[in-house]
C-alpha atoms as a PDB file:
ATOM      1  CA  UNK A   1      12.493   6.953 -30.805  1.00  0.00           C
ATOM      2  CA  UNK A   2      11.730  10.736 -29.615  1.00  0.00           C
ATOM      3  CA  UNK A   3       9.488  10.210 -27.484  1.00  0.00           C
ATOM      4  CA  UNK A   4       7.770  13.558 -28.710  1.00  0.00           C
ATOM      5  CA  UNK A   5       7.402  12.401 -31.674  1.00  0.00           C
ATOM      6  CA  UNK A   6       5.689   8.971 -30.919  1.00  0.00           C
ATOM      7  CA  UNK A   7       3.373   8.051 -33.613  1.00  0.00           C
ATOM      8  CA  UNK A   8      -0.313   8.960 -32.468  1.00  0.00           C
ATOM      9  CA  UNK A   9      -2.954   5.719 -33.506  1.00  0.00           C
ATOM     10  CA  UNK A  10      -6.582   6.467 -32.924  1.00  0.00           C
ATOM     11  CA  UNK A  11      -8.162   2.523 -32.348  1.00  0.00           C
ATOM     12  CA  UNK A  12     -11.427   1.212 -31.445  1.00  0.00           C
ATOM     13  CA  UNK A  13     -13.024   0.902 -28.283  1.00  0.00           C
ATOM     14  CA  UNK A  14     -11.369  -1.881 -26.031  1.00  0.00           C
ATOM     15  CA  UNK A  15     -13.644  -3.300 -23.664  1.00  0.00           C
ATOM     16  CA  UNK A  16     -10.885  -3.960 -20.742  1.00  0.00           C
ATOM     17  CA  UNK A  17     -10.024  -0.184 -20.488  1.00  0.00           C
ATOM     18  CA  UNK A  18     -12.551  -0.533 -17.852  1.00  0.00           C
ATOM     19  CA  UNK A  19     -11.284  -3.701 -16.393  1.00  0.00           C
ATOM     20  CA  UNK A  20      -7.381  -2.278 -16.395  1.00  0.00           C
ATOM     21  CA  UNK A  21      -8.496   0.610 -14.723  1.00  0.00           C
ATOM     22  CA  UNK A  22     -10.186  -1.128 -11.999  1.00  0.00           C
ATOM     23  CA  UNK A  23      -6.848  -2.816 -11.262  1.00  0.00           C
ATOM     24  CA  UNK A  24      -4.741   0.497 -11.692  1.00  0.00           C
ATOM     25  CA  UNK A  25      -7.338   1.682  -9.438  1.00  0.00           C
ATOM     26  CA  UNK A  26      -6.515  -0.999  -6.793  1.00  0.00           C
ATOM     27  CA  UNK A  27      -2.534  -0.348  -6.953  1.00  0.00           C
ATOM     28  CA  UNK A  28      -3.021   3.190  -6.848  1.00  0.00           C
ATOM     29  CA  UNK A  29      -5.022   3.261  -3.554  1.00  0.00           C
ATOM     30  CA  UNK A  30      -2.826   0.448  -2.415  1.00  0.00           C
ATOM     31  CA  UNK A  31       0.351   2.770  -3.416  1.00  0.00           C
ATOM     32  CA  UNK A  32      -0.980   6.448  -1.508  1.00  0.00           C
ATOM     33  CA  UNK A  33      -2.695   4.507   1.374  1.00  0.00           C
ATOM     34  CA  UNK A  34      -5.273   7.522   1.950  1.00  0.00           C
ATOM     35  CA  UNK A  35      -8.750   8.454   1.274  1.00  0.00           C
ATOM     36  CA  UNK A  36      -8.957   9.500  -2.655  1.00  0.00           C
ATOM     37  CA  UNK A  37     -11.169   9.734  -4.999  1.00  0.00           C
ATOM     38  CA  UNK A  38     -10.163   7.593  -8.163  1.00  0.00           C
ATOM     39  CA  UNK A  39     -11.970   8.444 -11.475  1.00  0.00           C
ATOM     40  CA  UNK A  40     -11.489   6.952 -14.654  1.00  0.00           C
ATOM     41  CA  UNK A  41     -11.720   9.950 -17.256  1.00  0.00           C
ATOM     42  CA  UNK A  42     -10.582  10.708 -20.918  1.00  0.00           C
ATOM     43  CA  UNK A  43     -11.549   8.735 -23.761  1.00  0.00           C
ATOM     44  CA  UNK A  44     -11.063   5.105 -22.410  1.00  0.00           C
ATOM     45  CA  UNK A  45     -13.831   6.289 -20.015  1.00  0.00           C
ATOM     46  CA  UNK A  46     -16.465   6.597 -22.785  1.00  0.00           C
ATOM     47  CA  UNK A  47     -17.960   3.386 -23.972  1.00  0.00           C
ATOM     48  CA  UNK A  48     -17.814   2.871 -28.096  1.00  0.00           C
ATOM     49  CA  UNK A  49     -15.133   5.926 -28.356  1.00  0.00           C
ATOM     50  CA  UNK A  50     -11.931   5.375 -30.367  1.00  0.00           C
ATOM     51  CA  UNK A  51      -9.028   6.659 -28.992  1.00  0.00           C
ATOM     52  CA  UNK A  52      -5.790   6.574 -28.268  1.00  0.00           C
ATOM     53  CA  UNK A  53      -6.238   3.456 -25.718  1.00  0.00           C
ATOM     54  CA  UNK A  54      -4.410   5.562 -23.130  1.00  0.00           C
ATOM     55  CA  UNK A  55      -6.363   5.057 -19.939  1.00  0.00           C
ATOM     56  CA  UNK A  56      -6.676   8.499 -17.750  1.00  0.00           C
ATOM     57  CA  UNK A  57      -7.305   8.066 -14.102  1.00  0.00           C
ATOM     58  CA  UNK A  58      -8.262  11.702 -12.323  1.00  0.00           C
ATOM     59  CA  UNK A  59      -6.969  10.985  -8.535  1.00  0.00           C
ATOM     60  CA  UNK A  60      -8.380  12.979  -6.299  1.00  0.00           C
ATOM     61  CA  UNK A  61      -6.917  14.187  -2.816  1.00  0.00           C
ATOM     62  CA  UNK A  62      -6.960  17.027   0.147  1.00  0.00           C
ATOM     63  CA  UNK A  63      -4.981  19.942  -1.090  1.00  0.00           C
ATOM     64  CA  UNK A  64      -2.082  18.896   1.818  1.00  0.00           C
ATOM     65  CA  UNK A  65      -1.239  15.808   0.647  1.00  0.00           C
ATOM     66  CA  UNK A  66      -0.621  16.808  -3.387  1.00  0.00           C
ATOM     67  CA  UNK A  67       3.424  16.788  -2.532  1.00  0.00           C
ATOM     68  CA  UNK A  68       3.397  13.277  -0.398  1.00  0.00           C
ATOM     69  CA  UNK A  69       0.815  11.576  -2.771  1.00  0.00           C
ATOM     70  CA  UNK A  70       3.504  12.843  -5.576  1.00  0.00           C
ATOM     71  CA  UNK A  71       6.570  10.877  -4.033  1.00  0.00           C
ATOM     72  CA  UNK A  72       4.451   7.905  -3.228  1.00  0.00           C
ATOM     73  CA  UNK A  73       3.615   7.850  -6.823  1.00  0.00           C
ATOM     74  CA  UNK A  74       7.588   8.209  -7.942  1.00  0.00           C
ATOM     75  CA  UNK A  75       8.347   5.733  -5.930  1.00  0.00           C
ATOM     76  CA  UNK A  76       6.098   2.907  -7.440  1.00  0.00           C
ATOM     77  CA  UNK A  77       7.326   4.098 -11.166  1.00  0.00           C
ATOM     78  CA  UNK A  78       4.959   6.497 -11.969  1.00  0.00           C
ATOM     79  CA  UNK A  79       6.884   9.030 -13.712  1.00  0.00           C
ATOM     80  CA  UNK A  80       6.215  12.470 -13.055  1.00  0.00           C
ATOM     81  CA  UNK A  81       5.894  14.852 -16.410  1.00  0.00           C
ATOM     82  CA  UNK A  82       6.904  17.937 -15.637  1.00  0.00           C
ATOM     83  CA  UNK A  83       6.341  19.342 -18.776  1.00  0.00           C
ATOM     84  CA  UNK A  84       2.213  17.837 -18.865  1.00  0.00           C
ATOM     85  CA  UNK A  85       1.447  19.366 -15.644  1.00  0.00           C
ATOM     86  CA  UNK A  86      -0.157  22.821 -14.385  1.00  0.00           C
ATOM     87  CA  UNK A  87      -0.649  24.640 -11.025  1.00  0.00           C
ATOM     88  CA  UNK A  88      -3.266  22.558  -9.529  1.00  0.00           C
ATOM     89  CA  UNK A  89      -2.501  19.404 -11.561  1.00  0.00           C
ATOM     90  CA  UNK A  90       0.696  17.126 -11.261  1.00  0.00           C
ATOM     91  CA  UNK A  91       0.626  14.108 -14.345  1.00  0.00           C
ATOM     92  CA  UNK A  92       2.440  11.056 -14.258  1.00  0.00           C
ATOM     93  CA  UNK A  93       2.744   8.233 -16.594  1.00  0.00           C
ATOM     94  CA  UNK A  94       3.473   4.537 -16.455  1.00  0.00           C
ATOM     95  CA  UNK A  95       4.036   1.996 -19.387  1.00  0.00           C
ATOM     96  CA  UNK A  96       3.000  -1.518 -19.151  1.00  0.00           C
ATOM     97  CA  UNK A  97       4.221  -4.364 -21.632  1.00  0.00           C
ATOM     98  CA  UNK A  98       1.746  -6.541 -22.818  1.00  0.00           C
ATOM     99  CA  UNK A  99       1.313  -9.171 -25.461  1.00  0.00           C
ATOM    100  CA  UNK A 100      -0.349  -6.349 -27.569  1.00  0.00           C
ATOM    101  CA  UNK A 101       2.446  -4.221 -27.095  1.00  0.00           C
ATOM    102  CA  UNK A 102       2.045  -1.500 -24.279  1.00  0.00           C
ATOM    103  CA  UNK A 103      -1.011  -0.277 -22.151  1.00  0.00           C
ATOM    104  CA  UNK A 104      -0.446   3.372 -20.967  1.00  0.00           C
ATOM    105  CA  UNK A 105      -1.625   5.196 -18.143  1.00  0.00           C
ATOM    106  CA  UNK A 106      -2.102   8.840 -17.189  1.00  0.00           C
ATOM    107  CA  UNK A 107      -2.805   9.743 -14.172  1.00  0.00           C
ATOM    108  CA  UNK A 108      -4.208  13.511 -13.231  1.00  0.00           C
ATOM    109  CA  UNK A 109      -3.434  14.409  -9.675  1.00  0.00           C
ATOM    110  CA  UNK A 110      -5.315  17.231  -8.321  1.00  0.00           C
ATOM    111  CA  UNK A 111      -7.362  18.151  -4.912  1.00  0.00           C
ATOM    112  CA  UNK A 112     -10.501  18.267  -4.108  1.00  0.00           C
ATOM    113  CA  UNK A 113     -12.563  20.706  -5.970  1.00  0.00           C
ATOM    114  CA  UNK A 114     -10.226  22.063  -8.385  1.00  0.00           C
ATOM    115  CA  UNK A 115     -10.932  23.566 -11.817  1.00  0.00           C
ATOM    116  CA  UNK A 116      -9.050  20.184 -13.421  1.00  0.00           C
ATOM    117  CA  UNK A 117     -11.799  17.713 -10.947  1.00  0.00           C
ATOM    118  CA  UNK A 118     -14.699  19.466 -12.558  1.00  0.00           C
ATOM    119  CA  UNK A 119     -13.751  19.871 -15.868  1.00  0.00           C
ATOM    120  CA  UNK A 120     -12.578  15.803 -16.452  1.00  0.00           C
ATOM    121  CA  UNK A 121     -15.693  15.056 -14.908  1.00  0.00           C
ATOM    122  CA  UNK A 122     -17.664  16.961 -16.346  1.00  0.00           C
ATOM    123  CA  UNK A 123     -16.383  16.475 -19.706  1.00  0.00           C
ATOM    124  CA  UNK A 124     -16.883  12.843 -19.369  1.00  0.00           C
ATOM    125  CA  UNK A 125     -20.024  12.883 -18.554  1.00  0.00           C
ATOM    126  CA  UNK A 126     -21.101  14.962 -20.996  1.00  0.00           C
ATOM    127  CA  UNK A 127     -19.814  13.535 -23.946  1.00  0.00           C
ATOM    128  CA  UNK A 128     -21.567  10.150 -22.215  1.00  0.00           C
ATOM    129  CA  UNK A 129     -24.754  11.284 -21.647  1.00  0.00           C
ATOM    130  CA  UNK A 130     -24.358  13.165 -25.276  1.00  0.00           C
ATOM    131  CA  UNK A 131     -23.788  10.119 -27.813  1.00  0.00           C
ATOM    132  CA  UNK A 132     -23.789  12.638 -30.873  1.00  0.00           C
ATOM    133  CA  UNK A 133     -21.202  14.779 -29.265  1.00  0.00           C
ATOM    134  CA  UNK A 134     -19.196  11.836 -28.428  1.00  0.00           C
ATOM    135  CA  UNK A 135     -19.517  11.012 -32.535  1.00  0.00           C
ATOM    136  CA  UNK A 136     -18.177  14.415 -33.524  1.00  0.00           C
ATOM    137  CA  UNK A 137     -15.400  14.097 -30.746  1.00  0.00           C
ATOM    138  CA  UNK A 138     -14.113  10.936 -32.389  1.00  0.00           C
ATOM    139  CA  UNK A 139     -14.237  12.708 -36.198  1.00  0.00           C
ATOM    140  CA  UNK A 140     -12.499  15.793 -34.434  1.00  0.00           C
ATOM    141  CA  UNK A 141      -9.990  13.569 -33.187  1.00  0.00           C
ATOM    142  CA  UNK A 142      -9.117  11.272 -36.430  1.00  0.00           C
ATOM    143  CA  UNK A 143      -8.989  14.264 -38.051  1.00  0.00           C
ATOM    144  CA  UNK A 144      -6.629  16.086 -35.458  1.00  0.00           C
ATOM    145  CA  UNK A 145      -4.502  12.881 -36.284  1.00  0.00           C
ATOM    146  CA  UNK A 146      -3.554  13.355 -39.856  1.00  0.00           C
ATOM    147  CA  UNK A 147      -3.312  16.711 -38.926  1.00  0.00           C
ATOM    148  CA  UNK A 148      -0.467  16.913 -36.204  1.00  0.00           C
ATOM    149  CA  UNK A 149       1.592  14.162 -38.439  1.00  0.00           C
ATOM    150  CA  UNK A 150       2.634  12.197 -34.706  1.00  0.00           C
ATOM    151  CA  UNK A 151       3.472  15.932 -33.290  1.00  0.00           C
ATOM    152  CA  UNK A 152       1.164  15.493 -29.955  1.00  0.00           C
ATOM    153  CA  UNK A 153       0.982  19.218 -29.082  1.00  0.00           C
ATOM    154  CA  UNK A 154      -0.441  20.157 -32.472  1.00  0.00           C
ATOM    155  CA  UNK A 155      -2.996  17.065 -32.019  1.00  0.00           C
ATOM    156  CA  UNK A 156      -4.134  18.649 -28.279  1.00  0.00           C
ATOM    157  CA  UNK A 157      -4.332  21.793 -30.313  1.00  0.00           C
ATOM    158  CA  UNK A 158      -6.545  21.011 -33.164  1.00  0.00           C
ATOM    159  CA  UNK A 159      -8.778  19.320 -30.335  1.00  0.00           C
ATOM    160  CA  UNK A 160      -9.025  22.375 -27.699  1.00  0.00           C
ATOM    161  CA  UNK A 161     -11.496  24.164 -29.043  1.00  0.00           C
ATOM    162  CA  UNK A 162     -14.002  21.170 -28.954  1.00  0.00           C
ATOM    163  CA  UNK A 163     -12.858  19.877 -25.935  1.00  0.00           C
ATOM    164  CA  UNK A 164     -13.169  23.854 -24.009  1.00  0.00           C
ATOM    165  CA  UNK A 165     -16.940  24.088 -25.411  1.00  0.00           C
ATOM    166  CA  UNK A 166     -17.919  20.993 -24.341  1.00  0.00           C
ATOM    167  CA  UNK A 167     -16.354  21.843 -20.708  1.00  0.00           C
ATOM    168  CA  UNK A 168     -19.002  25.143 -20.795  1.00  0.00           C
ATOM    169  CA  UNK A 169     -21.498  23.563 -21.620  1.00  0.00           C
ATOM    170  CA  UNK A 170     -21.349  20.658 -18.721  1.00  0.00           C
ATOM    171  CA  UNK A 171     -20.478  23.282 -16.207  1.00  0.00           C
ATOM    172  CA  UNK A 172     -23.164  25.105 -17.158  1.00  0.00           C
ATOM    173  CA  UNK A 173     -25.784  22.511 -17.198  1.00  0.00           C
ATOM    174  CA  UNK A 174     -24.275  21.618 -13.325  1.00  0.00           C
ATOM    175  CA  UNK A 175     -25.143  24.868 -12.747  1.00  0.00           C
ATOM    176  CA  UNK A 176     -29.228  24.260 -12.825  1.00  0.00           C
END
């Protein structure tokens, strides 16, 4: 199976997305050894929303330790995605079997104070704190998955714009 062409499966709301990130949470800080902020972010992060059931952890570090935090990552399996990641933002991924088949994570690496930091953040919080914005999120996304067919860039795509307004509007209302 390509894995670019993995079939996308919006499901409902799992109640241990918050309990599997708690323990990711505890490897990861086990794993870089430093002082790091760990957030859990994306959809996993927002009670009641379907999703994909891919838990997203935002990690957090000082701009000097991106390149050593990277390795230490590598070297516990994390694989780094080349392709997924931007200037100030290095992703990884890591598979886990279970008896439902297999938990994903995502992790966002990024320093302190970056553009990527406020924007998860204050996307999340938004679409929290926003319960009819999370409802419209979820349509946007079923939607965006008939759409794209399994193609994942056309299924970011067809969620952007959504996703980019929301982003305005919590940085703006941090702004007050």
């Amino acid at each position: 199976l390509n894995n670019h062409y993995e079939k996308i499966r919006i499901q409902k709301y799992d109640s241990n997305y918050r309990r599997f990130f708690s323990s990711e949470k505890r490897k990861i800080q086990k794993i870089i050894g430093s002082k790091a902020l760990i957030e859990h972010v994306g959809s996993t992060a927002i009670p009641k929303l379907r999703g994909k059931g891919i838990v997203d952890i935002l990690l957090v570090v000082q701009k000097n330790t991106i390149a050593n935090t990277s390795k230490k990552l590598q070297k516990a399996d994390y694989e780094f995605r080349d392709v997924a990641s931007t200037k100030s933002r290095c992703f990884f991924r890591k598979d886990y079997k279970t008896s439902n088949g297999i938990r994903r994570v995502h992790i966002h690496l990024t320093f302190i104070g970056s553009k990527d930091q406020k924007e998860m953040i204050g996307f999340r919080d938004y679409i929290i704190s926003h319960p009819k914005m999370a409802k419209k999120y979820e349509k946007i996304k079923k939607d965006a998955v008939k759409f794209a067919k399994g193609e994942g860039e056309l299924y970011r795509k067809q969620k952007e714009k959504f996703i980019l307004g929301i982003i305005k509007k919590a940085l703006e209302n941090n702004q007050e």
